[in-house]
C-alpha atoms as a PDB file:
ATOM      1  CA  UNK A   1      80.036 211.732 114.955  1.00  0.00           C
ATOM      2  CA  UNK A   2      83.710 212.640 114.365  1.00  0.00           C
ATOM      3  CA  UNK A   3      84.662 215.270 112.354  1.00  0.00           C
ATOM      4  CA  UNK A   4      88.197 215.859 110.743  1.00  0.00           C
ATOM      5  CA  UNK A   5      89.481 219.644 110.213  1.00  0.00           C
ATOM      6  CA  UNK A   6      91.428 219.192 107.078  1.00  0.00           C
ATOM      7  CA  UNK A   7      94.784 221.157 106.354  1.00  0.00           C
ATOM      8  CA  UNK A   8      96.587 221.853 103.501  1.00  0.00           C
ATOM      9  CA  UNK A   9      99.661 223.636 104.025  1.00  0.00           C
ATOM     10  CA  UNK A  10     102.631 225.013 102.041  1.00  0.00           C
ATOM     11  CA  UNK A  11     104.682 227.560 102.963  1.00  0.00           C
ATOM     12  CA  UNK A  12     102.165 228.862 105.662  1.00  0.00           C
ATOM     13  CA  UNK A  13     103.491 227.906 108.782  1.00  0.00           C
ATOM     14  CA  UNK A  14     104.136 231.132 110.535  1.00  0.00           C
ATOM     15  CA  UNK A  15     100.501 231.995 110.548  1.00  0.00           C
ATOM     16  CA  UNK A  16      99.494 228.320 111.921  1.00  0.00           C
ATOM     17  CA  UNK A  17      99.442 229.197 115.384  1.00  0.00           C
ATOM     18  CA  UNK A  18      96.161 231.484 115.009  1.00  0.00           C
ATOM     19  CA  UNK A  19      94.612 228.219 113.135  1.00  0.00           C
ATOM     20  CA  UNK A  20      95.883 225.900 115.937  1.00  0.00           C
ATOM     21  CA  UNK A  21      94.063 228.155 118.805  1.00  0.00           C
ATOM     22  CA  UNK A  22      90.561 228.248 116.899  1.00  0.00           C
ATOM     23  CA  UNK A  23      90.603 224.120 116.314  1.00  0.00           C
ATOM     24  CA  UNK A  24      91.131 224.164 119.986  1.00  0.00           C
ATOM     25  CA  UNK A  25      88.492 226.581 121.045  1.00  0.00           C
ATOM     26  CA  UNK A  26      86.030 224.375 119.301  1.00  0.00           C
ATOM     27  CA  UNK A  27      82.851 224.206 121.402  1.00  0.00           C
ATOM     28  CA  UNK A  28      82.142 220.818 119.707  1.00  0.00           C
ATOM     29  CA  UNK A  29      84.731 218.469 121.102  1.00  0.00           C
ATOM     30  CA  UNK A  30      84.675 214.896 119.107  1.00  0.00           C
ATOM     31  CA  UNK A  31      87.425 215.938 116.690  1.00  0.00           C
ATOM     32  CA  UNK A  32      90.810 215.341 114.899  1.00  0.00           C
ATOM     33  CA  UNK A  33      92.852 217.649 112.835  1.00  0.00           C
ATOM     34  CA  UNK A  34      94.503 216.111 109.961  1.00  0.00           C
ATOM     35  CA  UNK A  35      97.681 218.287 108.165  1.00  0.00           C
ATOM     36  CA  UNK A  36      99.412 217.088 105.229  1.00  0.00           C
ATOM     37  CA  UNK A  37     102.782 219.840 104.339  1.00  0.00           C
ATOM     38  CA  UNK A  38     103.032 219.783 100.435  1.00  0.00           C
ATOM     39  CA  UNK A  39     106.938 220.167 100.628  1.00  0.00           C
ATOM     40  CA  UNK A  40     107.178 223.597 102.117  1.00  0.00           C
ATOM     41  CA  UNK A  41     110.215 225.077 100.939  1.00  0.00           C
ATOM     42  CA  UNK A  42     110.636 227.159 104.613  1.00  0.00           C
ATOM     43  CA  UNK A  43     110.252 225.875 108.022  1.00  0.00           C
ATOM     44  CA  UNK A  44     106.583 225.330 108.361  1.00  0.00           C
ATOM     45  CA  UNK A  45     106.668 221.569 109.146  1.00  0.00           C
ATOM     46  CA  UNK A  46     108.915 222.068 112.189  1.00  0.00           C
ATOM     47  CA  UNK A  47     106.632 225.287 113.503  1.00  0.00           C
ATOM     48  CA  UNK A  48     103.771 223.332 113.302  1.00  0.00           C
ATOM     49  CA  UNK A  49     105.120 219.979 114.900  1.00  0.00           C
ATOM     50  CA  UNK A  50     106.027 222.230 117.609  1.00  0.00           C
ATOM     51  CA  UNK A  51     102.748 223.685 118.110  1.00  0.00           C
ATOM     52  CA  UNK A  52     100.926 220.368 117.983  1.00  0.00           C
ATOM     53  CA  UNK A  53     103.430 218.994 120.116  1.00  0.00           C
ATOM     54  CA  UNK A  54     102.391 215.486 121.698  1.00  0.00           C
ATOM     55  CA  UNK A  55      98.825 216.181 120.972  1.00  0.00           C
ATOM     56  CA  UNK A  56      97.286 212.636 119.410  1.00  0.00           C
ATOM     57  CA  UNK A  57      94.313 214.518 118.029  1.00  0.00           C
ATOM     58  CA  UNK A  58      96.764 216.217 115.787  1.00  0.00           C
ATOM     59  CA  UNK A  59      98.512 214.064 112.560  1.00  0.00           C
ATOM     60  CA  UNK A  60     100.865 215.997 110.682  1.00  0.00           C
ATOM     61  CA  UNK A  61     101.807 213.897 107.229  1.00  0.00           C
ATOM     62  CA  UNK A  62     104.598 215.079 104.850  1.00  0.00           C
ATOM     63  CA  UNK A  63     104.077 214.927 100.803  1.00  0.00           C
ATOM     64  CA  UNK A  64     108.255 213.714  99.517  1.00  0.00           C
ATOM     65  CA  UNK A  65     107.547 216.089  96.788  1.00  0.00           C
ATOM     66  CA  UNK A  66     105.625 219.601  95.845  1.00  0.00           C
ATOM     67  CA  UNK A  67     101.836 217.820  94.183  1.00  0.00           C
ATOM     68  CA  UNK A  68      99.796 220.656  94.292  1.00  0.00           C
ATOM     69  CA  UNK A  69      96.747 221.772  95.817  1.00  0.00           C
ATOM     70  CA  UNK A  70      94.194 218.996  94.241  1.00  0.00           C
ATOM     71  CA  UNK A  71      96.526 215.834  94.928  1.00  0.00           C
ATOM     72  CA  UNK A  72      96.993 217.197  98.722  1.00  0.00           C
ATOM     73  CA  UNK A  73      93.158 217.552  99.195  1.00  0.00           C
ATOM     74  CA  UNK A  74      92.375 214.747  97.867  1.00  0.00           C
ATOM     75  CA  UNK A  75      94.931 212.816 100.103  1.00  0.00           C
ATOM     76  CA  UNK A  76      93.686 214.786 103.316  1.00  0.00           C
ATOM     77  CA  UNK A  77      90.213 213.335 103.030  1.00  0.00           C
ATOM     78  CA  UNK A  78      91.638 209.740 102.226  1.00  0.00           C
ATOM     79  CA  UNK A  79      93.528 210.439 106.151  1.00  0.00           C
ATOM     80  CA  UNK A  80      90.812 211.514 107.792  1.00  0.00           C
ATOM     81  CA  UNK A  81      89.153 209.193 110.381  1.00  0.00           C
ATOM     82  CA  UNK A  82      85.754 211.360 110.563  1.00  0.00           C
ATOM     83  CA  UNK A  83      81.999 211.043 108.974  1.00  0.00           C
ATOM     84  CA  UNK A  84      82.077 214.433 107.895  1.00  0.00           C
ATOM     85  CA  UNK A  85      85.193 216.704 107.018  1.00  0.00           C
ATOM     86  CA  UNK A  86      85.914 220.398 106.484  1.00  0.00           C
ATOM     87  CA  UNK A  87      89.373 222.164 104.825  1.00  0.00           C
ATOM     88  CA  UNK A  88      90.512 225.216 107.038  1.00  0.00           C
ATOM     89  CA  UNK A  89      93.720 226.766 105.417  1.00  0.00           C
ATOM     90  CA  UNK A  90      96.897 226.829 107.917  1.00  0.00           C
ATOM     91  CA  UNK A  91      96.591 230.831 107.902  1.00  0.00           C
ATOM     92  CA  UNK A  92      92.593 231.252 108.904  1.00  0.00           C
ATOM     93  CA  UNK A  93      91.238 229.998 111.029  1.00  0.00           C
ATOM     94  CA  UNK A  94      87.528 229.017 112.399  1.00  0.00           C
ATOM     95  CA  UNK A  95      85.155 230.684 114.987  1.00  0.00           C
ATOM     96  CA  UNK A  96      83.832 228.933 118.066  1.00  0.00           C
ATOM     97  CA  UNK A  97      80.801 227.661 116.832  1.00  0.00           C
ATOM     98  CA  UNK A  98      81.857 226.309 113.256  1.00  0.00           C
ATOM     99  CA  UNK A  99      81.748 222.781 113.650  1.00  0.00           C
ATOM    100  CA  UNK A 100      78.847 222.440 116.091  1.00  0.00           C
ATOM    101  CA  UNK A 101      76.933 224.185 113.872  1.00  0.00           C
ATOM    102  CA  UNK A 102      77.471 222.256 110.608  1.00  0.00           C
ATOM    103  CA  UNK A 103      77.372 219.040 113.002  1.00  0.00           C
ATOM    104  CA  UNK A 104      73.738 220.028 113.958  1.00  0.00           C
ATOM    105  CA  UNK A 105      72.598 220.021 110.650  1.00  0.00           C
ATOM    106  CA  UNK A 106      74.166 216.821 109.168  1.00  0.00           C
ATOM    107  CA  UNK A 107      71.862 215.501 111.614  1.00  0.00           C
ATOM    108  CA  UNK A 108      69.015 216.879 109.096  1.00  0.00           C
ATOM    109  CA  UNK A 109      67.978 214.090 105.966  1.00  0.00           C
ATOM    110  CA  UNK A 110      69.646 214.145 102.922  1.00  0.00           C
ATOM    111  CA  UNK A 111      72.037 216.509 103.714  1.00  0.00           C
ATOM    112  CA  UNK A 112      75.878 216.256 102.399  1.00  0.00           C
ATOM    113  CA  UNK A 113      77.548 219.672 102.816  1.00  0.00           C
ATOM    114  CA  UNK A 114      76.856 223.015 104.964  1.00  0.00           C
ATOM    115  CA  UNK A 115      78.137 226.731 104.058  1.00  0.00           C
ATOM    116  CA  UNK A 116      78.570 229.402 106.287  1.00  0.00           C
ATOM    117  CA  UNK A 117      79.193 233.411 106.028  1.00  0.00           C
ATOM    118  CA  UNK A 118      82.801 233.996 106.094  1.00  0.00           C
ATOM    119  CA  UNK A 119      84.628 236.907 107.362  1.00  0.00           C
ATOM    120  CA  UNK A 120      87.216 238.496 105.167  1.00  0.00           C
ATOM    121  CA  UNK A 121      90.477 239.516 107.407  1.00  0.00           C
ATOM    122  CA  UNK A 122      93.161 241.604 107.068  1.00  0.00           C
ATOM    123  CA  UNK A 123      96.822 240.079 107.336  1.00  0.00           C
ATOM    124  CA  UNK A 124      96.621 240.258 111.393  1.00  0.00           C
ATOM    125  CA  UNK A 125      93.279 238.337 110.875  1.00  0.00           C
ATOM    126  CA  UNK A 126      91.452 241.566 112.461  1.00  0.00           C
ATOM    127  CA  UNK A 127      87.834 241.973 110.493  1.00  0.00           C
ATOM    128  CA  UNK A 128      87.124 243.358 107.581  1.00  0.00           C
ATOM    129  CA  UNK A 129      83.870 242.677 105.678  1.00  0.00           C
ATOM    130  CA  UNK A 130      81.833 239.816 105.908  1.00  0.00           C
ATOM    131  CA  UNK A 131      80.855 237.797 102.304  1.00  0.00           C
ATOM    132  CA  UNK A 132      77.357 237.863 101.803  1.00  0.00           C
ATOM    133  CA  UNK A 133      75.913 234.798 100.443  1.00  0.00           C
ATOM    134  CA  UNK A 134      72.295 232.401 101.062  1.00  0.00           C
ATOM    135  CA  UNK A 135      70.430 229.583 100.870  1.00  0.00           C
ATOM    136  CA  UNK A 136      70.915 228.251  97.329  1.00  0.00           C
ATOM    137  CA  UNK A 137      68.200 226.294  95.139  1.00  0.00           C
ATOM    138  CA  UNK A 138      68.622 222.177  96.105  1.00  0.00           C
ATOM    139  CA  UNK A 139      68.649 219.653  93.382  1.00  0.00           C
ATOM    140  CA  UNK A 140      68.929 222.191  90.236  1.00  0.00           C
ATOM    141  CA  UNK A 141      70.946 220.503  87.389  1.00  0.00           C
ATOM    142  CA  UNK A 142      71.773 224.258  86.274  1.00  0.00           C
ATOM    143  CA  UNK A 143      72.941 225.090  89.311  1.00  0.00           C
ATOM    144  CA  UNK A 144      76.770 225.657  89.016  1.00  0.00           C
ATOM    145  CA  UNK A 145      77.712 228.105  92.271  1.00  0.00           C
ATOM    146  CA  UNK A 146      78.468 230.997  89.913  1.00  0.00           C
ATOM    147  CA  UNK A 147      78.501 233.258  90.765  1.00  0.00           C
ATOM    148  CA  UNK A 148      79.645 232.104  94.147  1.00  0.00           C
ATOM    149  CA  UNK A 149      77.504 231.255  96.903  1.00  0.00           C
ATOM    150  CA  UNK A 150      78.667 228.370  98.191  1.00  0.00           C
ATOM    151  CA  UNK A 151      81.629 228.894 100.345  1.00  0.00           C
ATOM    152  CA  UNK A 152      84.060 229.100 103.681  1.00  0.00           C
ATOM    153  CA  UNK A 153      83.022 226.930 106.200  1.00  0.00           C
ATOM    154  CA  UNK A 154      82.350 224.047 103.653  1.00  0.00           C
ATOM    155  CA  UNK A 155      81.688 220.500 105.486  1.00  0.00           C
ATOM    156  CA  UNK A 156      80.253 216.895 104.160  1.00  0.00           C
ATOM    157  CA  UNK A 157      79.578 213.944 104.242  1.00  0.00           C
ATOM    158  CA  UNK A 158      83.210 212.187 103.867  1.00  0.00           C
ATOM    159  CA  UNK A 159      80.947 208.543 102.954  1.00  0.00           C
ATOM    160  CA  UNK A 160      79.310 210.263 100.217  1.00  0.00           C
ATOM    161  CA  UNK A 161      82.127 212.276  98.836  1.00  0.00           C
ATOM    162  CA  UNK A 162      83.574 208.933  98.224  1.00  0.00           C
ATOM    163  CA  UNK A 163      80.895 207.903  96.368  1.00  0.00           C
ATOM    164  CA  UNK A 164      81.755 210.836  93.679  1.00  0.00           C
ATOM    165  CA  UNK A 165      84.667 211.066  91.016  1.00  0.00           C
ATOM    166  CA  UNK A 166      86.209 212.616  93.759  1.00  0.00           C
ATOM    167  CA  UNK A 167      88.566 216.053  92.922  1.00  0.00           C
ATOM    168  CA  UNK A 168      89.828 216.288  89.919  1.00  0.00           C
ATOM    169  CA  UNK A 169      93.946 216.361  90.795  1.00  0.00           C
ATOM    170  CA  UNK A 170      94.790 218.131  87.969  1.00  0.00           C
ATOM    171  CA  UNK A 171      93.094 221.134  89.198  1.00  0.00           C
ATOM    172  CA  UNK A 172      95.770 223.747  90.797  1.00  0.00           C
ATOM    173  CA  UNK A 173      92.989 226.480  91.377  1.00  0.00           C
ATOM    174  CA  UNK A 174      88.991 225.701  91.718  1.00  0.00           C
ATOM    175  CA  UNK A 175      89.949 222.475  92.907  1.00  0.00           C
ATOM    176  CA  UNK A 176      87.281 223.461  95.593  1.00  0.00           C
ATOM    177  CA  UNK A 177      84.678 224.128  93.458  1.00  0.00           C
ATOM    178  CA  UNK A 178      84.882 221.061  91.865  1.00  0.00           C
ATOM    179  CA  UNK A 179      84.352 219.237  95.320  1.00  0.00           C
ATOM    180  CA  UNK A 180      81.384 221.282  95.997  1.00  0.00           C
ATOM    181  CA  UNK A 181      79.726 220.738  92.774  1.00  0.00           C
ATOM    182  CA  UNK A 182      80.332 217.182  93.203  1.00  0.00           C
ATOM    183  CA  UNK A 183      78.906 216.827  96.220  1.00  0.00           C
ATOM    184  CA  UNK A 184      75.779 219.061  95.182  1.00  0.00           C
ATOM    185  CA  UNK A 185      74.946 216.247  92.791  1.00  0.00           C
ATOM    186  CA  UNK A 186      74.645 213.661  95.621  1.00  0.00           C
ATOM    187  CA  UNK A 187      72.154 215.406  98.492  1.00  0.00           C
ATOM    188  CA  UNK A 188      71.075 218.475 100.166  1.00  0.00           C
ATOM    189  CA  UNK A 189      73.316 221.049 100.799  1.00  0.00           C
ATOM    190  CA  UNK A 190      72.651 223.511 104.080  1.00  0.00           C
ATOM    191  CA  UNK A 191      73.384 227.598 104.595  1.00  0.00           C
ATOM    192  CA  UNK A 192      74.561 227.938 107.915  1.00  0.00           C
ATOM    193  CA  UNK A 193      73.592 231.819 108.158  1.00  0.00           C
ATOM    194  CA  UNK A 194      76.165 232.405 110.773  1.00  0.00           C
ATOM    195  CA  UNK A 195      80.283 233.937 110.484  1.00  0.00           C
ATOM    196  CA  UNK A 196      82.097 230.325 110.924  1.00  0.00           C
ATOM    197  CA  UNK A 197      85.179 230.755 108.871  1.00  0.00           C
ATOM    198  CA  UNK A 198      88.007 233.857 109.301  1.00  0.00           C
ATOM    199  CA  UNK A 199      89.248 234.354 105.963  1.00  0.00           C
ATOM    200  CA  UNK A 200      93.127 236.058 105.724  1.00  0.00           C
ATOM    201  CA  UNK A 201      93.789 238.072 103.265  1.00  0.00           C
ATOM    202  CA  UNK A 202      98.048 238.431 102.517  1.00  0.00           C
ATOM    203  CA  UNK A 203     100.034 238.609  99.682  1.00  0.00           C
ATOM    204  CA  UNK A 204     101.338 235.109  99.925  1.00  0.00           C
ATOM    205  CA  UNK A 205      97.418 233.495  99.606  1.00  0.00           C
ATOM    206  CA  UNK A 206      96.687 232.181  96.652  1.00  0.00           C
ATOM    207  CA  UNK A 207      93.973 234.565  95.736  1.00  0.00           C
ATOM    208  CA  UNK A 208      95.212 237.474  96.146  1.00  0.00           C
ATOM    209  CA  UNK A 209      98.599 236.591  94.008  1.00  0.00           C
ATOM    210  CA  UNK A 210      99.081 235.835  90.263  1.00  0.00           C
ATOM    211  CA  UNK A 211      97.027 232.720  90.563  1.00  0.00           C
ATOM    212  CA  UNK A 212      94.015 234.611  91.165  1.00  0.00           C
ATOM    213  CA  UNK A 213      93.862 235.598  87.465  1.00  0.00           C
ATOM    214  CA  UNK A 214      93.774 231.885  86.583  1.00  0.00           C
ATOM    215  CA  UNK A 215      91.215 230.792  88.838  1.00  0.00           C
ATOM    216  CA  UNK A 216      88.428 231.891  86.227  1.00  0.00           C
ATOM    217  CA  UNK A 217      89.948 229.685  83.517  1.00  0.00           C
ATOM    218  CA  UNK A 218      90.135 226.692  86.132  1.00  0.00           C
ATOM    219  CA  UNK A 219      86.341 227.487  87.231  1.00  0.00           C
ATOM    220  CA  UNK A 220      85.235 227.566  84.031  1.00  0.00           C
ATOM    221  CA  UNK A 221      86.707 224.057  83.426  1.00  0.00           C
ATOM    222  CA  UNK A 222      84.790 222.893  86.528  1.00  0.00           C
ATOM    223  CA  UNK A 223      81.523 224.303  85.114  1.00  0.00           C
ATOM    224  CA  UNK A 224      81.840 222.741  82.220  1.00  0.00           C
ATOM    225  CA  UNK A 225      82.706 219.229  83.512  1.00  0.00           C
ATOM    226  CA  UNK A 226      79.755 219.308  85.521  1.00  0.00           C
ATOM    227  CA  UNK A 227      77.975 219.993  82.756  1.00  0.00           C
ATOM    228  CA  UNK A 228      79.084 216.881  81.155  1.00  0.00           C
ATOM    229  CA  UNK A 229      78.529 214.906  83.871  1.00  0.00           C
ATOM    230  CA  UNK A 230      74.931 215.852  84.201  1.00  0.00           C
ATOM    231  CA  UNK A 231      74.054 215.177  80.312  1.00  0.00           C
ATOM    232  CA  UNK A 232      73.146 218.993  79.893  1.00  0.00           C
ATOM    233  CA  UNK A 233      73.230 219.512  76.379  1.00  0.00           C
ATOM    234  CA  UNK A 234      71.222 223.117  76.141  1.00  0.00           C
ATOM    235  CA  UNK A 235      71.310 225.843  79.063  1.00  0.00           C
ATOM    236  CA  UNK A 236      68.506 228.096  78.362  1.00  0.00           C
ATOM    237  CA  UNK A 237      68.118 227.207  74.851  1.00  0.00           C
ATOM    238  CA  UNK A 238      71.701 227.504  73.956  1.00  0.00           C
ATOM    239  CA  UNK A 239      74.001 224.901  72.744  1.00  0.00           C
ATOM    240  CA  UNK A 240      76.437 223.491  75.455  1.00  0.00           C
ATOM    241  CA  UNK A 241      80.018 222.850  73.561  1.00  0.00           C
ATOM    242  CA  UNK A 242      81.187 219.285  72.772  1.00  0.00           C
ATOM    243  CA  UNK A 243      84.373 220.070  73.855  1.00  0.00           C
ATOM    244  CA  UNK A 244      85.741 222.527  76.029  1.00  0.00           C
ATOM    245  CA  UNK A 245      87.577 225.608  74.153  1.00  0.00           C
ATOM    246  CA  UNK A 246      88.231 228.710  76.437  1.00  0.00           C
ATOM    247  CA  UNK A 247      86.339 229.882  79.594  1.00  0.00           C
ATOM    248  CA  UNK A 248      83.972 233.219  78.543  1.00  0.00           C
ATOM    249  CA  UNK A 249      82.074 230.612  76.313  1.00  0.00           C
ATOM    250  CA  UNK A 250      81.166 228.915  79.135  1.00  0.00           C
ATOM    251  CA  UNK A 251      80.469 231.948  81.039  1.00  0.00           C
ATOM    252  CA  UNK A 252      78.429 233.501  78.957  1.00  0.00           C
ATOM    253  CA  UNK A 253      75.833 230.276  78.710  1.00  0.00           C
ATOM    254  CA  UNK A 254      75.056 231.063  82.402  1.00  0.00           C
ATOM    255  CA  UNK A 255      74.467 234.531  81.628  1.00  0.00           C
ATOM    256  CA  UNK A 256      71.227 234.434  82.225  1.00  0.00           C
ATOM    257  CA  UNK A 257      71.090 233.485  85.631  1.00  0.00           C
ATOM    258  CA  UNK A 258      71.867 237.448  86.504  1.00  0.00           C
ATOM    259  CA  UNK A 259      68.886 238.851  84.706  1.00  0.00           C
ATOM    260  CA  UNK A 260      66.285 239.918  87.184  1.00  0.00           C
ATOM    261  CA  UNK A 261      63.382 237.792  86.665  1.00  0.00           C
ATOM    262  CA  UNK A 262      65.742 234.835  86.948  1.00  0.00           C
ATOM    263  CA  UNK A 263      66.932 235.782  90.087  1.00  0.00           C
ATOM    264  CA  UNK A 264      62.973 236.012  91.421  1.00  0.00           C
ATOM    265  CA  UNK A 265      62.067 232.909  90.000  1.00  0.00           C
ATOM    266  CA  UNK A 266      64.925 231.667  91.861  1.00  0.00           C
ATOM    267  CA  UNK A 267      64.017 233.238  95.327  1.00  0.00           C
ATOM    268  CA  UNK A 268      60.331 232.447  94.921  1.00  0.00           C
ATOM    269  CA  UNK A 269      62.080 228.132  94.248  1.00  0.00           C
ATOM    270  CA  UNK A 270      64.245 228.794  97.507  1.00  0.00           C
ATOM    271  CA  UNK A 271      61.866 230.548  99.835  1.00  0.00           C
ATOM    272  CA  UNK A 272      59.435 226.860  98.949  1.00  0.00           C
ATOM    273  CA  UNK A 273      62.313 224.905  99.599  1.00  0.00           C
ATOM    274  CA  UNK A 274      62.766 226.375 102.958  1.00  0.00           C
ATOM    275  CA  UNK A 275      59.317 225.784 104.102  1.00  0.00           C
ATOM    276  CA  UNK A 276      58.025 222.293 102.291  1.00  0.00           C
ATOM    277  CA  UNK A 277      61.931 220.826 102.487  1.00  0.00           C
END
C-alpha cells in the first residue's frame, strides 16, 4: 500500500528542511509527500521547491488565496494518491519508524486510523517531554477524545474517510479533531505505543499563539456535532442541547468521564478489548 504524508503549510518554510529529512529517512519506502502552501505571505514556497528539487515523490500545490486550515486539509487528502494518509506539519517532523508502524497495523481488520506517542520539542526540535496517552475504548458512541487521547502520528484509511462528511471547512482550529471523530465512527482505531511524531513547539505554531485560546470553543463545536450526528440525546442522564449555545455547556455534559469509577469502568472495557478484539 501507498501512503501519502500530507502537508499543510503557511508561513513555515524555514523549518521545512528538518520535515523534508525525516520523510526521507522513512524505513517504509512506498510513499509520496503531498504539500499544498496556503498563500504564505514569506518565501516558504520557493525554500521548499528548492529542497524537493526534481524529486517526483514530492508535489508541491499552491492555494491563489489564504483558505484556512480546514479547506487546505481537506484539499490535501483529495491530492493524495495513497490508501492511507497522515498530516505532518512543515515544522515537525516524523521518526524513522512512523509509517511502517501504522502501515503494519492497517493490515489488522476493521481498522481506519492509528495514534502514536508524540514527543513535544523545543524550537530546535531537541526533546522535551513525551505526551502520554493509550489505547482508547472502540466503538463507544460517548466517546468524544476529550480529554485528548487521540493524537500526533494520526493515519487512515483515505477510502473510508471519504465515506464520512468529511472536515468541516469552516473549522480554523479543531479541524483535526473533527477528522478523528469522524473517522472513529466508521472502524477501529489503533494506539501505536511508540514516539512517531516530533512535535515543535515556537511562537509562530498555532497552539502556542492567540489561537490556542480559541481552540476550546472550536472543540467544543466538534463535540457537539458529533453528538448530533450520532442521535445522542442524553449523556449520562443529562439533556444534550438542541442547539449549540457556548462551549462549557458542552463540557460540562462530559464531566463525568473524569470521575474515578468512570475511568475504571473504562480500563476494565479497554483491557477486554485488547484481548477478545
Amino acid at each position: 500500500m501507498k501512503f501519502s504524508v500530507l502537508i499543510a503549510n503557511y508561513n513555515n518554510g524555514k523549518y521545512f528542511k528538518e520535515c523534508y529529512d525525516s520523510i526521507m529517512a522513512q524505513e517504509y519506502k512506498n510513499w509520496e509527500a503531498v504539500i499544498l502552501d496556503d498563500a504564505s505571505t514569506d518565501d516558504s514556497v520557493s525554500i521548499i521547491r528548492n529542497i524537493i528539487g526534481n524529486d517526483s515523490r514530492f508535489r508541491l500545490f499552491e492555494n491563489p488565496v489564504n483558505s484556512g486550515v480546514g479547506i487546505t486539509k481537506n484539499k490535501l487528502i483529495e491530492l493524495a494518491e495513497g490508501e492511507v494518509c497522515g498530516f505532518v506539519d512543515p515544522d515537525d517532523a516524523i521518526t524513522l519508524t512512523a509509517i511502517s508502524s501504522s502501515m503494519r497495523n492497517f493490515q489488522k481488520k476493521g481498522v481506519v486510523l492509528t495514534y502514536s506517542v508524540f514527543m513535544s520539542c523545543d524550537k530546535n526540535l531537541q526533546p522535551l517531554h513525551p505526551f502520554r496517552t493509550r489505547q482508547v475504548k472502540n466503538n463507544d458512541p460517548f466517546f468524544f477524545n476529550y480529554p485528548i487521547q487521540i493524537a500526533h502520528f494520526v493515519c487512515f484509511d483515505r477510502k473510508i474517510y471519504l465515506q464520512t462528511e468529511k472536515m468541516n471547512t469552516a473549522m480554523k482550529i479543531s479541524e483535526d479533531q473533527d477528522l478523528y471523530l469522524k473517522m472513529y465512527e466508521k472502524g477501529k482505531v489503533k494506539f501505536i505505543d511508540e514516539v512517531n511524531y516530533l512535535y515543535r513547539l515556537h511562537s509562530g505554531g498555532i497552539s502556542q499563539n492567540d489561537n490556542k485560546s480559541k481552540s476550546y470553543e472550536y472543540f467544543a463545536k466538534v463535540i457537539f456535532n458529533a453528538m448530533k450526528r450520532r442521535n445522542l440525546k442524553k449523556i449520562n442522564g443529562r439533556n444534550i442541547p438542541d442547539e449549540y449555545t457556548h462551549s462549557q455547556e458542552i463540557y460540562d455534559l462530559l464531566e463525568y468521564q473524569h470521575s474515578i469509577p468512570y475511568r475504571i469502568k473504562n480500563k476494565i472495557s479497554i483491557f477486554a478489548q485488547q484481548i477478545f478484539g
